[in-house]
N, C-alpha and C. Protein backbone atom coordinates (compact mmCIF):
# COMPACT_ATOMS: atom_id res chain seq x y z
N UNK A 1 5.65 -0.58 -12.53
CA UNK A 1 4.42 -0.80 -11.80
C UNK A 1 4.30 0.28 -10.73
N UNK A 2 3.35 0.97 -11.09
CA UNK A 2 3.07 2.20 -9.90
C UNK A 2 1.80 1.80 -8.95
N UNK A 3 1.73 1.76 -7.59
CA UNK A 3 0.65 1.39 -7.03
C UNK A 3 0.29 2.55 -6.59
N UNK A 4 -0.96 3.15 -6.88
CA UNK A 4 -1.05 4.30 -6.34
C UNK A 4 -2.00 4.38 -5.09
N UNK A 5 -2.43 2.94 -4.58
CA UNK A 5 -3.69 2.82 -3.58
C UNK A 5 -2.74 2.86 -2.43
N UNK A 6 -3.12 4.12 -1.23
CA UNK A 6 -2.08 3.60 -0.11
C UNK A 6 -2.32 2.29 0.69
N UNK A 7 -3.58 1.58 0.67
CA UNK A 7 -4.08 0.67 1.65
C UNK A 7 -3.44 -0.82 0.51
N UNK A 8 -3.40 -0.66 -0.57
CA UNK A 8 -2.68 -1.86 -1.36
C UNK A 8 -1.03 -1.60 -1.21
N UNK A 9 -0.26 -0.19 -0.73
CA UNK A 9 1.09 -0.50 -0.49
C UNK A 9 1.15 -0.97 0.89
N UNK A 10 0.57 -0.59 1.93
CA UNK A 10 0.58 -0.65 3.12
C UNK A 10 0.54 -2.08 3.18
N UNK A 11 -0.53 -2.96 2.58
CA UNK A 11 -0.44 -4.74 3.00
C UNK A 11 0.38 -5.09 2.37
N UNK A 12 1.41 -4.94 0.96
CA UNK A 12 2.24 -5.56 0.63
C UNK A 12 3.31 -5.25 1.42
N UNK A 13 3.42 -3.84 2.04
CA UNK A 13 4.73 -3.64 3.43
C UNK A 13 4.42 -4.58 4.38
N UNK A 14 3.06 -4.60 4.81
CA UNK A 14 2.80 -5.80 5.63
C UNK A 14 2.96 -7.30 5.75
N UNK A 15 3.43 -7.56 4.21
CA UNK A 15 3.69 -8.30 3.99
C UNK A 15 5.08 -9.08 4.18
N UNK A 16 5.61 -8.10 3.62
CA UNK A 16 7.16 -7.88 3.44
C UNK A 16 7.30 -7.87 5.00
N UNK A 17 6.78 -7.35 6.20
CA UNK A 17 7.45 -6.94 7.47
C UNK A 17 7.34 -8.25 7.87
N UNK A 18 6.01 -9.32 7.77
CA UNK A 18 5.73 -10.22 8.31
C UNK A 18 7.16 -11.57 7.87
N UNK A 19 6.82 -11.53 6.30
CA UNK A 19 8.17 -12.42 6.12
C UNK A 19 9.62 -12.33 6.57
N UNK A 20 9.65 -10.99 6.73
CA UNK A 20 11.13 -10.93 7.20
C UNK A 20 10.98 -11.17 8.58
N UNK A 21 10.43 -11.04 9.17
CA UNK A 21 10.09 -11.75 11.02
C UNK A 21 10.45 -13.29 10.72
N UNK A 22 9.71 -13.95 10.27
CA UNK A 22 9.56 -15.20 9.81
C UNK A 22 11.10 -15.53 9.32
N UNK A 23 11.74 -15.18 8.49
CA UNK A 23 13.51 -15.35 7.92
C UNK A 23 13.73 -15.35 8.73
N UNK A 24 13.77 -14.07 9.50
CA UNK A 24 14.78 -13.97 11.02
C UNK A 24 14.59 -14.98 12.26
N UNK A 25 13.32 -15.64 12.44
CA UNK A 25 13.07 -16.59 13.33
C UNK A 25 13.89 -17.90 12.59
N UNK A 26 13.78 -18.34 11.32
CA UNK A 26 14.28 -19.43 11.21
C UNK A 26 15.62 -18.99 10.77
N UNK A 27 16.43 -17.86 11.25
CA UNK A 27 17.44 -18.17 10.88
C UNK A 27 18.14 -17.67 9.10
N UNK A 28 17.38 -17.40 8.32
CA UNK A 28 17.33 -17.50 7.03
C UNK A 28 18.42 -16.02 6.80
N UNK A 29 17.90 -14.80 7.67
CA UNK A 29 18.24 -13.80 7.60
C UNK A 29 19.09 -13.24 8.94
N UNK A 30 19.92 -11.91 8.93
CA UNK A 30 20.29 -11.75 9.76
C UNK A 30 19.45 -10.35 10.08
N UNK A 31 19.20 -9.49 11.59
CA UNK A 31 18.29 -8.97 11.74
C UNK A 31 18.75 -7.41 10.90
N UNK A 32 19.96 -7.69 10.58
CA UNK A 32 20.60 -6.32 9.97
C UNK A 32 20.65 -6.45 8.44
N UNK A 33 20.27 -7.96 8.11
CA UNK A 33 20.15 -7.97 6.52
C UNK A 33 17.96 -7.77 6.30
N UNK A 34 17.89 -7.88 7.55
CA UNK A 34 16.31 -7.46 7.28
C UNK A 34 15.92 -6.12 7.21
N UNK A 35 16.41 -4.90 8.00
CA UNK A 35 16.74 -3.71 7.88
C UNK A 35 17.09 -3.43 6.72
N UNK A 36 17.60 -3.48 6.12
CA UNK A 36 17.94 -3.55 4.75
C UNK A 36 17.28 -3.48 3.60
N UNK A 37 16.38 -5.22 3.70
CA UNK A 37 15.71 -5.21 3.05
C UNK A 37 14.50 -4.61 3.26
N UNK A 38 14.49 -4.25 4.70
CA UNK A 38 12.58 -3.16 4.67
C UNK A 38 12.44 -1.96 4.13
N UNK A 39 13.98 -1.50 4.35
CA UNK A 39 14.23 -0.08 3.75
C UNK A 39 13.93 -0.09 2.27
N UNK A 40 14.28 -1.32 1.65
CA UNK A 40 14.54 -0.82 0.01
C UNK A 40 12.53 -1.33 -0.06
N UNK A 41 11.98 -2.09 0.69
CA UNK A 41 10.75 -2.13 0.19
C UNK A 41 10.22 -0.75 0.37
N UNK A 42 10.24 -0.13 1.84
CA UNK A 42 9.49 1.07 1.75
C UNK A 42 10.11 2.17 0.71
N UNK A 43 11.25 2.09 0.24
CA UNK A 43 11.45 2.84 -0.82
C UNK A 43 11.39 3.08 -2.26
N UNK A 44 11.38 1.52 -2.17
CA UNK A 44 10.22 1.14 -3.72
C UNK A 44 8.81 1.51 -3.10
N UNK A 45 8.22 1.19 -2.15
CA UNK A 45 6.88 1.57 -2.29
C UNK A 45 6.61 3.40 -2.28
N UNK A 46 7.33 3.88 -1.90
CA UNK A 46 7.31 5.08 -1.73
C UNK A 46 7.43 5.88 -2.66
N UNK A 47 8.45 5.66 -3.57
CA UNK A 47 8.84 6.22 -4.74
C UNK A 47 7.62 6.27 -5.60
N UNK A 48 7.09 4.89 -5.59
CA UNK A 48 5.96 4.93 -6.51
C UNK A 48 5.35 5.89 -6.08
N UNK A 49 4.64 6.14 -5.08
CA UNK A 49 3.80 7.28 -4.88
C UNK A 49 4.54 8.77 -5.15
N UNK A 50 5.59 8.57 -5.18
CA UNK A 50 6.29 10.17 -5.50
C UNK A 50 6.09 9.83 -7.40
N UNK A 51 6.38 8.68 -8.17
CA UNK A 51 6.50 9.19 -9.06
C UNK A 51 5.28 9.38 -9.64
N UNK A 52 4.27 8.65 -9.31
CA UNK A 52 2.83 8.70 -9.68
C UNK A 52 2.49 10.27 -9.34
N UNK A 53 3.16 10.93 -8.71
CA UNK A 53 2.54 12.33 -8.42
C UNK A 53 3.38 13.57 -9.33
N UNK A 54 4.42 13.08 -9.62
CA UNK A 54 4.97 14.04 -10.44
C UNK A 54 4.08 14.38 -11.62
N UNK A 55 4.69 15.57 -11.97
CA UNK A 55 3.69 16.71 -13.13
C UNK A 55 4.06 16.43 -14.54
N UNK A 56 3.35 15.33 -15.65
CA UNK A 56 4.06 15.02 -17.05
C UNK A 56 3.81 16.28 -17.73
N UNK A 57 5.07 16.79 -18.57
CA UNK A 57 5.13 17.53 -19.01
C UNK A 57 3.69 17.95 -19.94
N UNK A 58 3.86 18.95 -20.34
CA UNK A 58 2.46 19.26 -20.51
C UNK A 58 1.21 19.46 -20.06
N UNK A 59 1.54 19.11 -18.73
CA UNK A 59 -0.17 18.83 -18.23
C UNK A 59 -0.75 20.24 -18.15
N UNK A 60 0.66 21.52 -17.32
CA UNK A 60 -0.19 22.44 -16.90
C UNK A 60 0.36 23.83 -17.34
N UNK A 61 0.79 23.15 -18.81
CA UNK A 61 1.05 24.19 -19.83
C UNK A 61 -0.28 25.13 -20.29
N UNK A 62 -0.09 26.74 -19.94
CA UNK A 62 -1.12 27.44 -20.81
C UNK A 62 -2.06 27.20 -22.62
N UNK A 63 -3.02 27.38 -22.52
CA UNK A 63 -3.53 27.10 -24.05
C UNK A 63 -3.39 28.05 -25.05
């Protein structure tokens, strides 16, 4: 799944930032297992946009 809209990765990070506040208030998480997990979201979200931008072979082969 590649999202390539930045304003549709941005609210699901928003999402993700809000719940992990929420874990960490009740306890669920620790504030260093939330770090953690924000990192690997922004890096799934990120990636997508790197891989959605990479060049498929062929594209900008001469005719």
């Amino acid at each position: 799944m590649i999202i390539k809209d930045p304003a549709i990765r941005a609210w699901i990070y928003g999402i993700f930032a809000a719940g992990a506040a929420v874990a960490v208030v009740y306890g669920l998480v620790t504030n260093e297992q939330v770090t953690v997990w924000l990192a690997l979201v922004a890096a799934v979200l990120g990636n997508g946009l790197a891989l959605a931008n990479v060049d498929k072979p062929g594209k900008h082969e001469a005719e």
